[in-house]
Structures are given as structure tokens and as C-alpha cells.
N, C-alpha and C. Protein backbone atom coordinates (compact mmCIF):
# COMPACT_ATOMS: atom_id res chain seq x y z
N UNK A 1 -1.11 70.22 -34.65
CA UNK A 1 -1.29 68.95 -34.03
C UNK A 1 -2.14 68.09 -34.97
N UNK A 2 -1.96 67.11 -35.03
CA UNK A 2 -2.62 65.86 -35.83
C UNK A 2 -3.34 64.85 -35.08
N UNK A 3 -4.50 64.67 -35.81
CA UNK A 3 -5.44 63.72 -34.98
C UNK A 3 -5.06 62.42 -35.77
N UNK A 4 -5.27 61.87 -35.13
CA UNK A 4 -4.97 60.25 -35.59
C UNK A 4 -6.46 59.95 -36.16
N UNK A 5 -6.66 59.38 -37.78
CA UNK A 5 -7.75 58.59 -38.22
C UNK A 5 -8.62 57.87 -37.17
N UNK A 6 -9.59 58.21 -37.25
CA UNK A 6 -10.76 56.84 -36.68
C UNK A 6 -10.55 55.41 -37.33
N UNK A 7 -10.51 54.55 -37.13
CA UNK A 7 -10.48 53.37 -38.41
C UNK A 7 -11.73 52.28 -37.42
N UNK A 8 -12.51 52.33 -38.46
CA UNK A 8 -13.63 51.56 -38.06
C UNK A 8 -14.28 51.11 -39.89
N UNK A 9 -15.00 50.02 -39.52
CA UNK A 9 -15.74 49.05 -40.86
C UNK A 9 -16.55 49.20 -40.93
N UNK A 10 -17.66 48.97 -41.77
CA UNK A 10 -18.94 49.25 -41.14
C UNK A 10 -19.86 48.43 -42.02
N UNK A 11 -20.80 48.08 -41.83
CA UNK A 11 -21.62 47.05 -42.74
C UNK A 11 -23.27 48.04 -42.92
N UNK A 12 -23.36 47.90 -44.42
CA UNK A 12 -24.76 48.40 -44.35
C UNK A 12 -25.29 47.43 -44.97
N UNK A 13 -27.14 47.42 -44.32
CA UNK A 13 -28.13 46.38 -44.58
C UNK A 13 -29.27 47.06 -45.14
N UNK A 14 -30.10 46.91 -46.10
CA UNK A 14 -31.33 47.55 -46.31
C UNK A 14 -32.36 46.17 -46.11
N UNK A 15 -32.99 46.53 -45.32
CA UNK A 15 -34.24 45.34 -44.85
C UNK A 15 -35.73 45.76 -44.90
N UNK A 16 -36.41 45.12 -45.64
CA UNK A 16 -37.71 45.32 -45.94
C UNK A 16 -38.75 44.64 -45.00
N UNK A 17 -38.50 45.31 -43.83
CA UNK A 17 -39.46 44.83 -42.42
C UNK A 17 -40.78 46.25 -42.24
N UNK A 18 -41.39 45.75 -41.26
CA UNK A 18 -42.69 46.57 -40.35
C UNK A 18 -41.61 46.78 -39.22
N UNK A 19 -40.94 45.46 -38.57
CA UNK A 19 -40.27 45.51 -36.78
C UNK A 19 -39.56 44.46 -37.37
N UNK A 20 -38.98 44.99 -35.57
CA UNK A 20 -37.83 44.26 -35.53
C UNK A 20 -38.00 43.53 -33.96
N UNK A 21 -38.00 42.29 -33.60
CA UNK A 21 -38.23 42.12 -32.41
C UNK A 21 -37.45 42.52 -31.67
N UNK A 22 -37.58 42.13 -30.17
CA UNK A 22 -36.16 42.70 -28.98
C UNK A 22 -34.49 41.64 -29.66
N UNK A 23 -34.48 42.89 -30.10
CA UNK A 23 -32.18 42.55 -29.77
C UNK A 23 -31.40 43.38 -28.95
N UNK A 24 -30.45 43.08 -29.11
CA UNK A 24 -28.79 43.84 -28.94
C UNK A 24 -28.21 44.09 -30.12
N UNK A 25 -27.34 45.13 -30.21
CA UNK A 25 -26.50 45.44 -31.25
C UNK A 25 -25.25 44.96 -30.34
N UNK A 26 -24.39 44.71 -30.95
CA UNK A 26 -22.93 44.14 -30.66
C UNK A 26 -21.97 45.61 -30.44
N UNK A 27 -22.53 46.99 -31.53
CA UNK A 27 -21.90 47.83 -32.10
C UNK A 27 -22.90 48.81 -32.23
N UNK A 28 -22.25 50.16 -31.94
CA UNK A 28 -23.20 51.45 -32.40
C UNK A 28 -23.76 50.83 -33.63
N UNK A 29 -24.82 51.66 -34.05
CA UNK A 29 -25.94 51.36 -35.29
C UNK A 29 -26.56 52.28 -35.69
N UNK A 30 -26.41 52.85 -37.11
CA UNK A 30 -27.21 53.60 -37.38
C UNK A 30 -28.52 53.59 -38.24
N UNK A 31 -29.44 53.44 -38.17
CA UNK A 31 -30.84 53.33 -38.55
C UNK A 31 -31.66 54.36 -39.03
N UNK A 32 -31.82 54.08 -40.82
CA UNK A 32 -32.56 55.66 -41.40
C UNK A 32 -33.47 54.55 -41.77
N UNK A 33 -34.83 54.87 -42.02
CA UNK A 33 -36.02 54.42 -42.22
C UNK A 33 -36.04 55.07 -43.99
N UNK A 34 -36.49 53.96 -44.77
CA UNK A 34 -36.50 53.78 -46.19
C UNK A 34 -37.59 55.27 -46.86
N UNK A 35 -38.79 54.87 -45.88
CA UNK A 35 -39.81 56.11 -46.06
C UNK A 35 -40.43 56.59 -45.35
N UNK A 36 -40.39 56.06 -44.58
CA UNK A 36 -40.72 56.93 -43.21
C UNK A 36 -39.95 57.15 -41.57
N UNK A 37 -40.11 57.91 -40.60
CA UNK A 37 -39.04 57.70 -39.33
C UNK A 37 -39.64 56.23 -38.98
N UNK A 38 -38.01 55.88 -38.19
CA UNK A 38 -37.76 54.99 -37.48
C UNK A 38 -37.96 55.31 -35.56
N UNK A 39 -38.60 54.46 -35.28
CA UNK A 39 -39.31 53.99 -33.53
C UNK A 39 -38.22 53.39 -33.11
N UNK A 40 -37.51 53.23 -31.73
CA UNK A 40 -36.78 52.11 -31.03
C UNK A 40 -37.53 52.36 -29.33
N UNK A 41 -37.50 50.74 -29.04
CA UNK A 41 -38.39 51.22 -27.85
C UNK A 41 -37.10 50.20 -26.85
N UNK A 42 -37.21 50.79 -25.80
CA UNK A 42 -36.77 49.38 -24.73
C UNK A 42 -37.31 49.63 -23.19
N UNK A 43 -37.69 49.32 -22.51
CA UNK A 43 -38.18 49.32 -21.06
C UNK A 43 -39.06 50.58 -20.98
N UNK A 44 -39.73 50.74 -21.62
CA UNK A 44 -40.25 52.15 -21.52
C UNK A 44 -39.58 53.24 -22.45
N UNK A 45 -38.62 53.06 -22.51
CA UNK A 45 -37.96 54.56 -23.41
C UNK A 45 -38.11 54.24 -25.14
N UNK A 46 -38.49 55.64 -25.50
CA UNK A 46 -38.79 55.72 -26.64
C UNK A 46 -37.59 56.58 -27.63
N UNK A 47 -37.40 56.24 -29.09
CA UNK A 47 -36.96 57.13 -29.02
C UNK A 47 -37.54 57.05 -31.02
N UNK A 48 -37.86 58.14 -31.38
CA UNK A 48 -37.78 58.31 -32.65
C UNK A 48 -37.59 59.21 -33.85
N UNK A 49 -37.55 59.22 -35.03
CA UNK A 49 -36.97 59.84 -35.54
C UNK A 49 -36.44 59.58 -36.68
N UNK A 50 -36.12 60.73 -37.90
CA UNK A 50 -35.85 59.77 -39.40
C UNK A 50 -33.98 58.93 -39.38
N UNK A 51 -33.52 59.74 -38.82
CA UNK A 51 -31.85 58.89 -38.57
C UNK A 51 -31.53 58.83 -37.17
N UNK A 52 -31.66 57.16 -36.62
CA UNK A 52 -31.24 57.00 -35.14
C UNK A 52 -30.12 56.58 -35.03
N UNK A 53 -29.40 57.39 -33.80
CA UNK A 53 -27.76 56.50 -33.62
C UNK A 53 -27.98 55.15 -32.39
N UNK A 54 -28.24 54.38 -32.31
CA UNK A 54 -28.74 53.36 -31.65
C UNK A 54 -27.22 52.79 -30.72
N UNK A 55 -27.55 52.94 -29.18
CA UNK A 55 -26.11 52.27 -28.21
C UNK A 55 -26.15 50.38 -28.47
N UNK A 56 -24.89 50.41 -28.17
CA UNK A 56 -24.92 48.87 -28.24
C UNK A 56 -24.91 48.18 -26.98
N UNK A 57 -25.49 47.13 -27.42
CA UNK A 57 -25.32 45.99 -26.00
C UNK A 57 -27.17 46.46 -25.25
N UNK A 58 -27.48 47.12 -25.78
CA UNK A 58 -29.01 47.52 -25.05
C UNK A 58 -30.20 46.65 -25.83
N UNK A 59 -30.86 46.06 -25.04
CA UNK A 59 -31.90 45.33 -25.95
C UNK A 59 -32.71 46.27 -26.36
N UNK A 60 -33.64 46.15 -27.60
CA UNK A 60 -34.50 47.12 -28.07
C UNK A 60 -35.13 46.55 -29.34
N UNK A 61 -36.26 47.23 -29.64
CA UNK A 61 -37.34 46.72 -30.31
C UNK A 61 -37.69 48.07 -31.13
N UNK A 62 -37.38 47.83 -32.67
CA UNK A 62 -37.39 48.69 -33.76
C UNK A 62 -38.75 48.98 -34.47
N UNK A 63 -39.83 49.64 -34.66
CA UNK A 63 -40.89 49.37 -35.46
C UNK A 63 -40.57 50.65 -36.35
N UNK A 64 -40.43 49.84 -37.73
CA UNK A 64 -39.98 50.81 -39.14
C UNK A 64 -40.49 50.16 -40.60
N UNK A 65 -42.34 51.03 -40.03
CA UNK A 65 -42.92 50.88 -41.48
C UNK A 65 -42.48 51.31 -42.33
N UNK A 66 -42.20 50.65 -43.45
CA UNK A 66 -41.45 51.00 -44.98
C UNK A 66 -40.45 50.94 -44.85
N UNK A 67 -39.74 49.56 -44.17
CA UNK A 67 -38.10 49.36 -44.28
C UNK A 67 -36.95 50.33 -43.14
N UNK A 68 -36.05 49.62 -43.30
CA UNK A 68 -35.13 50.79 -42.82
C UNK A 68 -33.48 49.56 -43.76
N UNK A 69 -32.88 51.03 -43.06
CA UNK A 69 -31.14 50.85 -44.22
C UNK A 69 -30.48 50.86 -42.62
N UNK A 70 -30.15 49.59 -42.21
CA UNK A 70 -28.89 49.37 -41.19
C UNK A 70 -27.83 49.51 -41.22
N UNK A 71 -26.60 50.69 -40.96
CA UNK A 71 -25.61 50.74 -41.00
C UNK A 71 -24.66 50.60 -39.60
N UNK A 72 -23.66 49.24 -38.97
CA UNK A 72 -23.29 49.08 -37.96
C UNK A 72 -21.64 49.75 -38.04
N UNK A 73 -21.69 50.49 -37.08
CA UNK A 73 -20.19 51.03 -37.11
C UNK A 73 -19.31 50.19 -36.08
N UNK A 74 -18.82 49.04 -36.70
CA UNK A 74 -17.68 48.03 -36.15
C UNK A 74 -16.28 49.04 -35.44
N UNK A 75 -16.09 48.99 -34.60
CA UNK A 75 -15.09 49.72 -33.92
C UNK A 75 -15.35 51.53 -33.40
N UNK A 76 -16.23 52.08 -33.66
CA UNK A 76 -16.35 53.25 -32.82
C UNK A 76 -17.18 52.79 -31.49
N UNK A 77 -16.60 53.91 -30.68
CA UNK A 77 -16.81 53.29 -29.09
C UNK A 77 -18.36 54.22 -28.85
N UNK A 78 -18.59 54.21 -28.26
CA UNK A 78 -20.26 54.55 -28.11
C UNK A 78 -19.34 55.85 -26.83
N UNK A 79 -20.32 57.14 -27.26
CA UNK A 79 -20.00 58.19 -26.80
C UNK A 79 -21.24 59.49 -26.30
N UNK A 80 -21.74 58.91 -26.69
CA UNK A 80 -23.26 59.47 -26.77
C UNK A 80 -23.95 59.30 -24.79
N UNK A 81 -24.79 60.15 -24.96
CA UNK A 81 -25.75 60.84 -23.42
C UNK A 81 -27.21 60.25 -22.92
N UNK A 82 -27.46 59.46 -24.44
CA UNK A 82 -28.58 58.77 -24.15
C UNK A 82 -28.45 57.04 -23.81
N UNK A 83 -29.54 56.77 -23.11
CA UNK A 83 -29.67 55.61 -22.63
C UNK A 83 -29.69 54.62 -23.92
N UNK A 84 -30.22 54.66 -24.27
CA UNK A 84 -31.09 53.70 -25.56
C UNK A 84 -30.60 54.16 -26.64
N UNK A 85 -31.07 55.40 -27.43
CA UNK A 85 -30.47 55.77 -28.65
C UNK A 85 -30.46 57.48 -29.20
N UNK A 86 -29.85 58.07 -30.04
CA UNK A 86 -29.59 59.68 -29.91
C UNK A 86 -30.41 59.99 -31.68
N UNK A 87 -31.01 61.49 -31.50
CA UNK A 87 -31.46 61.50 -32.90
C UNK A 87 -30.37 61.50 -33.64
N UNK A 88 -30.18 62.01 -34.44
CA UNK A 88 -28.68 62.56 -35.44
C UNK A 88 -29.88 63.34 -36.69
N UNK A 89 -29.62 64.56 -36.20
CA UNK A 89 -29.69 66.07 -36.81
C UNK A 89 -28.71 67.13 -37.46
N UNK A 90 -29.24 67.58 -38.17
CA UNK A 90 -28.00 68.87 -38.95
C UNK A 90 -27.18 68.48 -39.76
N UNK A 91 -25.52 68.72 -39.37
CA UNK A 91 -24.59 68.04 -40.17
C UNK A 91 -24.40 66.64 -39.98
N UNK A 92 -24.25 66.07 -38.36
CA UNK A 92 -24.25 64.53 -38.25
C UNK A 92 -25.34 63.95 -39.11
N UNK A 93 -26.56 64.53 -39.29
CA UNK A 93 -27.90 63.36 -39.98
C UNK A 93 -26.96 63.57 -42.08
N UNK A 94 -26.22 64.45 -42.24
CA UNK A 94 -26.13 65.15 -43.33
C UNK A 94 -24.71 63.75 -43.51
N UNK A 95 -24.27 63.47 -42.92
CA UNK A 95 -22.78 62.79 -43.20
C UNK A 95 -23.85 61.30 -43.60
């Protein structure tokens, strides 16, 4: 049996911030911190860690001393268990 390709775009950003005020992502997002882990906060929930998979459409507020590298995955559908955002460990943090 054959799986059909994913086909999705994806844009990466490297940004030399402390934070990020409250947004939305339009699109899953993935967020590795330049030199140190990356924070995302929204209503109370925390979540952190050196590579975050961040849901879209959720407002949230990033604090990532020493930069972080934004990568938005245009067309994958958000699949993930967490509210706000998921670590990505092992082989997923490895891809």
C-alpha cells in the first residue's frame, strides 16, 4: 500500500528577539531557540523546551532569550493532544 506525500511549504525565520508579544499562528509552528530553550505561555499554560511544536489559531506569548529560528508548516493540519503547544523529542526533535 502507498501513502500519498504530505505536500506542505514551509517558511523559516531566524529572529534576534528576548519575546514575542501575544499572537496567533495562522499555521502549526515550529520554534528552536538559537541558544537557549524556548517558553510559550497563553492563559496560564506553559509550555517549554529546546524545540516547540506550537497549535495554530491560539494566542500566545513566546519569551526566547538568545533568539529563536521560526519554522511555519503551511498546510499540515494540527494533530497534536496539547492545548497550546507539544515538546518535540527523540527522532521528531532529530528531523
Amino acid at each position: 500500500m502507498s501513502r500519498a506525500a504530505v505536500r506542505f511549504s514551509t517558511s523559516v525565520f531566524s529572529v534576534d528577539v528576548t519575546r514575542l508579544g501575544p499572537h496567533c499562528n495562522p499555521v502549526p509552528c515550529v520554534l528552536t531557540g538559537r541558544n537557549k530553550s524556548v517558553t510559550v505561555t497563553s492563559r496560564g499554560e506553559v509550555v517549554a523546551g529546546d524545540i516547540l511544536l506550537i497549535r495554530p489559531g491560539i494566542e500566545h506569548t513566546v519569551i526566547c532569550s538568545g533568539g529563536i529560528n521560526v519554522m511555519y508548516l503551511d498546510g499540515l493540519q494540527w494533530s497534536g493532544d496539547g492545548c497550546l503547544a507539544e515538546r518535540l523529542e527523540g527522532r521528531l526533535a532529530n528531523l
